[in-house]
Protein backbone atom coordinates (compact mmCIF):
# COMPACT_ATOMS: atom_id res chain seq x y z
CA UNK A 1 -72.58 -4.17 28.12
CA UNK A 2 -72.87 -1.50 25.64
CA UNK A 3 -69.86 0.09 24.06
CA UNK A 4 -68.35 3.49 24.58
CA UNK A 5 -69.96 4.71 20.70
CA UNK A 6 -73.26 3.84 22.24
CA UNK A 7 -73.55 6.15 25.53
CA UNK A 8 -73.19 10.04 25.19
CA UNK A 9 -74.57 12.51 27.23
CA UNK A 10 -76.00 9.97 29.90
CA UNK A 11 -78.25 8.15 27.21
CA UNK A 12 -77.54 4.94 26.21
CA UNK A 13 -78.90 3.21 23.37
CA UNK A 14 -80.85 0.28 24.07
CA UNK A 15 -78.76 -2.82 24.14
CA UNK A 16 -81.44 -5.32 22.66
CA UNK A 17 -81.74 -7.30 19.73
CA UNK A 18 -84.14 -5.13 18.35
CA UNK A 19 -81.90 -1.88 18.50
CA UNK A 20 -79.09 -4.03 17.51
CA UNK A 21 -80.73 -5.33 14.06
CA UNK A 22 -82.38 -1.79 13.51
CA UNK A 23 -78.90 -0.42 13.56
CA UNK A 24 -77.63 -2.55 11.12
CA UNK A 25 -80.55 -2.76 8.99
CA UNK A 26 -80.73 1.23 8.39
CA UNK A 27 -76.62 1.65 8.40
CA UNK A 28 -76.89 -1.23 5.54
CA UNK A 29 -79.56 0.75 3.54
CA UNK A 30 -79.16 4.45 4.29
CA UNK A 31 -76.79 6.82 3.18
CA UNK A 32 -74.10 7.64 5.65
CA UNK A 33 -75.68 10.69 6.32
CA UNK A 34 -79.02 10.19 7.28
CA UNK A 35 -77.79 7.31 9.32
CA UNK A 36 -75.96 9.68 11.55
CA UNK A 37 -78.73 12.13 11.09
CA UNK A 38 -81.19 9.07 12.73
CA UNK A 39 -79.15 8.23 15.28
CA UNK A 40 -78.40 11.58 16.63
CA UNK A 41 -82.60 12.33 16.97
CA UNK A 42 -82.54 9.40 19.14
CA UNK A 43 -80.01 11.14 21.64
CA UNK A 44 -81.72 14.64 21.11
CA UNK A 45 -85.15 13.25 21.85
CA UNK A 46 -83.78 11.30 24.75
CA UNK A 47 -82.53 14.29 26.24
CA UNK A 48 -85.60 16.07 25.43
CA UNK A 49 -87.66 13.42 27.20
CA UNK A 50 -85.26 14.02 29.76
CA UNK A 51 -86.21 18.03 29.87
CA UNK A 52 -89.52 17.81 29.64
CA UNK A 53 -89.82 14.76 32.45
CA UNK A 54 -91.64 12.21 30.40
CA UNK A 55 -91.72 8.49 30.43
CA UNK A 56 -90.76 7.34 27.22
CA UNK A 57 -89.89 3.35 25.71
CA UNK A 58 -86.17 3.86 24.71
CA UNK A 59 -86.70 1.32 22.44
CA UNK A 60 -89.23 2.36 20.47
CA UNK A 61 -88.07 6.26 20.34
CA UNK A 62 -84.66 4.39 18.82
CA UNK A 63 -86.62 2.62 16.58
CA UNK A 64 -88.62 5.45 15.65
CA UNK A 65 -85.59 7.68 15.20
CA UNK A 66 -83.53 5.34 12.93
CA UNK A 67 -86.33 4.40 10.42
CA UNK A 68 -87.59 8.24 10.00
CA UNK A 69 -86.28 9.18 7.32
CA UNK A 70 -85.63 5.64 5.54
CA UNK A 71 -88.19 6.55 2.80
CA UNK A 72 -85.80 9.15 1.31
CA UNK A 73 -83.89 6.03 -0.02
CA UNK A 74 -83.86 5.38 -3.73
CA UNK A 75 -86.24 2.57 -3.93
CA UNK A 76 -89.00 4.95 -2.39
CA UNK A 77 -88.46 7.89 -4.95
CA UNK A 78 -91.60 6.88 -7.22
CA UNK A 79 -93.81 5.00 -4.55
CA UNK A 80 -96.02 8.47 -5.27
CA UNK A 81 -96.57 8.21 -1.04
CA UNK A 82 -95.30 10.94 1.32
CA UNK A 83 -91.68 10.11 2.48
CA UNK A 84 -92.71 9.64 5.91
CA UNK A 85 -95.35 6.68 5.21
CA UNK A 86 -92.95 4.82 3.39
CA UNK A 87 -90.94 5.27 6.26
CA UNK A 88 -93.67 4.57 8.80
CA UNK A 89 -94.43 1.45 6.87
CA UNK A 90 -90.18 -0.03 6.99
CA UNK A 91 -90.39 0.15 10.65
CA UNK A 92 -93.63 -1.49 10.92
CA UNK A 93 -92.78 -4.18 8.72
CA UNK A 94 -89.63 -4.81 10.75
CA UNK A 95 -91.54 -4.96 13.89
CA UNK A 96 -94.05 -7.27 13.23
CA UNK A 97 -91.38 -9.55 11.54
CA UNK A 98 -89.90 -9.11 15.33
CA UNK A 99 -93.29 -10.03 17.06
CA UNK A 100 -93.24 -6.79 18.87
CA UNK A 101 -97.17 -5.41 20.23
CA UNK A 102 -99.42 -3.73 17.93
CA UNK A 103 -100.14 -0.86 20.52
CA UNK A 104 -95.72 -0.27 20.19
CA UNK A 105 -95.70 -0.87 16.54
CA UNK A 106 -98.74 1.62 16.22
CA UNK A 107 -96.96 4.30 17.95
CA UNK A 108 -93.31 3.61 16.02
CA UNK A 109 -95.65 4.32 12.80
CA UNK A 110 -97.33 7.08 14.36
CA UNK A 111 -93.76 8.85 15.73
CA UNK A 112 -92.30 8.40 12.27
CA UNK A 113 -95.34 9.48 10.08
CA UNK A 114 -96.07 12.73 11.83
CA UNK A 115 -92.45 13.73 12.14
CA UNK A 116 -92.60 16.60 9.90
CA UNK A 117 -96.14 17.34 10.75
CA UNK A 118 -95.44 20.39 13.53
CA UNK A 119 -98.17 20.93 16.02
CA UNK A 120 -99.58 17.76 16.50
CA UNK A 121 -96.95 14.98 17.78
CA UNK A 122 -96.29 17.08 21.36
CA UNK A 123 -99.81 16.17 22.25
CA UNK A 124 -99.04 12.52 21.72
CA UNK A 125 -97.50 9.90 22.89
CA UNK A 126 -94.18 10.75 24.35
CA UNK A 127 -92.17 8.29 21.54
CA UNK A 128 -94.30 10.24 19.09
CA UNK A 129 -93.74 13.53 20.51
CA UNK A 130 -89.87 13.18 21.17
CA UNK A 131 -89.08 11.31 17.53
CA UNK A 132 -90.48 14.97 16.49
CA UNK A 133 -88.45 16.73 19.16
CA UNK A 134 -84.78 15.13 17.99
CA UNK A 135 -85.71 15.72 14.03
CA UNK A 136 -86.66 19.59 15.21
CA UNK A 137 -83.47 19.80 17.50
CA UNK A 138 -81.15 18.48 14.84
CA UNK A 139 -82.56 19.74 11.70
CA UNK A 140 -84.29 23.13 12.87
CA UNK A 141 -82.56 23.96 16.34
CA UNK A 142 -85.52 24.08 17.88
CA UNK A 143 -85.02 24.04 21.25
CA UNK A 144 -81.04 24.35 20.64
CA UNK A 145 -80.40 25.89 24.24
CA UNK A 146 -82.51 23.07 25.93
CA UNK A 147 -79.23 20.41 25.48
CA UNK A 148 -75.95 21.79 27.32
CA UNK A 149 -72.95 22.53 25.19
CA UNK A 150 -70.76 19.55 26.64
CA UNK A 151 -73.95 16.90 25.62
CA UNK A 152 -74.24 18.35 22.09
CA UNK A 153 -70.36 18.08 21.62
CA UNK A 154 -70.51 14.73 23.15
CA UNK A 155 -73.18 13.79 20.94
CA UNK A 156 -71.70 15.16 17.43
CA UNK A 157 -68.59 14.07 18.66
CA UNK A 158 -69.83 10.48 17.95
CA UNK A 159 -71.93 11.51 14.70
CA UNK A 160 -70.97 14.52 13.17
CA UNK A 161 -72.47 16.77 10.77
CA UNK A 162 -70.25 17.94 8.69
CA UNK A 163 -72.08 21.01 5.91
CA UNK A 164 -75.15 19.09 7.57
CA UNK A 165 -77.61 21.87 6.83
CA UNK A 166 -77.27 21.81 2.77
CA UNK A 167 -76.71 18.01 2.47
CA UNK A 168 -79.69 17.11 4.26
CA UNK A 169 -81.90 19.06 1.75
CA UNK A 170 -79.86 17.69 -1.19
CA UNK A 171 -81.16 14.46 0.17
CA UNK A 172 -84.54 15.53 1.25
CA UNK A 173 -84.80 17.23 -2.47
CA UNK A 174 -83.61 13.67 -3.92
CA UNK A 175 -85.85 12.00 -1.97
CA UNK A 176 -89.28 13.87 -2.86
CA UNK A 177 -88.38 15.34 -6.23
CA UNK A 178 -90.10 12.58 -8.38
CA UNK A 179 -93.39 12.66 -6.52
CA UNK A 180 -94.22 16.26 -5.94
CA UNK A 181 -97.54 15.34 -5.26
CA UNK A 182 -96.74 13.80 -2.02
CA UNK A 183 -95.33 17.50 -0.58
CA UNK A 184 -98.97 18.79 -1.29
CA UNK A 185 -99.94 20.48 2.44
CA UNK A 186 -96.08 19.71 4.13
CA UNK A 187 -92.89 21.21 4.59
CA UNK A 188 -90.89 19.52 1.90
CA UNK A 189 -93.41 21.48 -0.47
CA UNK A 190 -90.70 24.63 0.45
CA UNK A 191 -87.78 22.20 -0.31
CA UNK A 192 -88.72 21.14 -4.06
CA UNK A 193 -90.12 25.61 -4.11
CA UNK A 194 -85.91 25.92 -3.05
CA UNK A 195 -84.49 23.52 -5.58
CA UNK A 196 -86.77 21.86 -8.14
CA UNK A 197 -87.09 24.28 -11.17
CA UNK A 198 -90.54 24.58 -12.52
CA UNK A 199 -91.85 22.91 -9.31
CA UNK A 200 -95.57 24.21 -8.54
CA UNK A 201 -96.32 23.76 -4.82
CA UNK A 202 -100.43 22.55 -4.52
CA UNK A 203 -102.56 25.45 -3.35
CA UNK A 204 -105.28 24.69 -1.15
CA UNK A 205 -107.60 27.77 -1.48
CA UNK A 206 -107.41 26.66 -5.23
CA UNK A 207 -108.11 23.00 -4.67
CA UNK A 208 -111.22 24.07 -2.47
CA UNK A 209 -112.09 26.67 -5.21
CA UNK A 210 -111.22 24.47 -8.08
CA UNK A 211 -113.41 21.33 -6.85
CA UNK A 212 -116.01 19.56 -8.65
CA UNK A 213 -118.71 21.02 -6.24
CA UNK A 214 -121.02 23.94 -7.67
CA UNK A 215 -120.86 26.23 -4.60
C-alpha cells in the first residue's frame, strides 16, 4: 500500500519496484532540488493527462519525470551532449538493466529528450507529451489554471519550492555552462545569454551563411 507522501491530488505514484528504485536512485544522485522539481512533473503531468483525457503508463511518465533533468548533475557538465540526452540516456540505461520493453524504454528516452523541445512532444505519445506538460506546468506555468488550487497546494505541500524560480536556473546555468555548444538551437541558449558573461548564443542564419558551401 503506498504511503500518505506518495498520493496527492488523486494521483498516486506507482507502487512498483521500478518507481521504487528510480526514486532512490535520483534522490541518491540529484540535488534536493531537482529531485522535488522531478517528482512534482510527475503529479502535474498526471493531472494533465487527467485534463486532457489521455491514456498514459504511470510508470513510465514517473520514470520519465524523475530522470529529466538528471543530466544537470556534475558528472554530465563536460560530456559536450545536450543536458537532456545525457538524461535520456540514465533512464535508458536503468531500464534495460530492469528488462523493461524497448517500445517503453524508447518512449522514456523520447519523453525526457524532447522535454525542452516545445511544439513537438503534444503530438506524441502521451508519456512524451505529459513529461513535457509537468516540466511546462512547474517551470513555466503553462497551463497554471488547468490544476485546481487545493491539488497544487496538495502537491507543493509534499515538495515545495521554495525561491524555485531563480534556483532552478542557478542549476540549469551550472548544468550547461561548460558546454555552450550543446544550447546551440534550445532554450537554455537564453539561460547561459542571462548568466554566463561573454557567452555567444550560435546563430543559425550565420551558420547557414557561414557554411562551407559556395552558394
Amino acid at each position: 500500500m503506498s504511503s500518505r507522501t506518495d498520493t496527492a491530488a488523486g494521483v498516486t505514484v506507482p507502487d512498483t519496484r521500478l518507481a521504487r528504485e528510480a526514486t532512490a536512485l535520483v534522490r541518491d544522485t540529484s540535488t534536493e532540488l531537482l529531485f522535488h522539481h522531478s517528482r512534482r512533473v510527475f503529479w502535474f503531468g498526471s493531472l494533465q493527462g487527467r485534463n486532457r483525457d489521455l491514456s498514459f503508463d504511470p510508470e513510465l511518465l514517473y520514470i520519465g519525470a524523475m530522470f529529466h533533468d538528471l543530466g544537470l548533475g556534475e558528472r554530465f557538465q563536460h560530456s559536450g551532449r545536450r543536458f537532456e540526452v545525457d538524461s535520456a540516456d540514465e533512464a535508458r540505461r536503468f531500464l534495460r538493466a530492469h528488462d523493461v520493453p524497448e517500445d517503453s524504454i524508447r518512449r522514456v528516452w523520447t519523453a525526457i529528450a524532447l522535454h525542452t523541445t516545445p511544439g513537438v512532444p503534444q503530438f506524441m505519445e502521451p508519456e512524451v507529451a505529459l513529461v513535457t506538460a509537468g516540466v511546462e506546468y512547474d517551470v513555466l506555468g503553462i497551463g497554471y489554471a488547468d490544476v485546481p488550487d487545493e491539488d497544487r497546494a496538495a502537491i507543493t505541500a509534499l515538495h515545495p519550492r521554495p525561491d524555485f524560480k531563480r534556483r532552478i536556473l542557478a542549476s540549469f546555468t551550472e548544468g550547461v555552462r561548460h558546454k555552450p555548444e550543446s544550447t546551440f538551437g534550445n532554450v537554455k541558449a537564453d539561460v547561459l545569454a542571462h548568466y554566463v558573461p561573454g557567452f555567444e548564443r550560435g546563430d543559425f542564419v550565420s551558420t547557414i551563411l557561414d557554411s562551407p558551401w559556395p552558394e
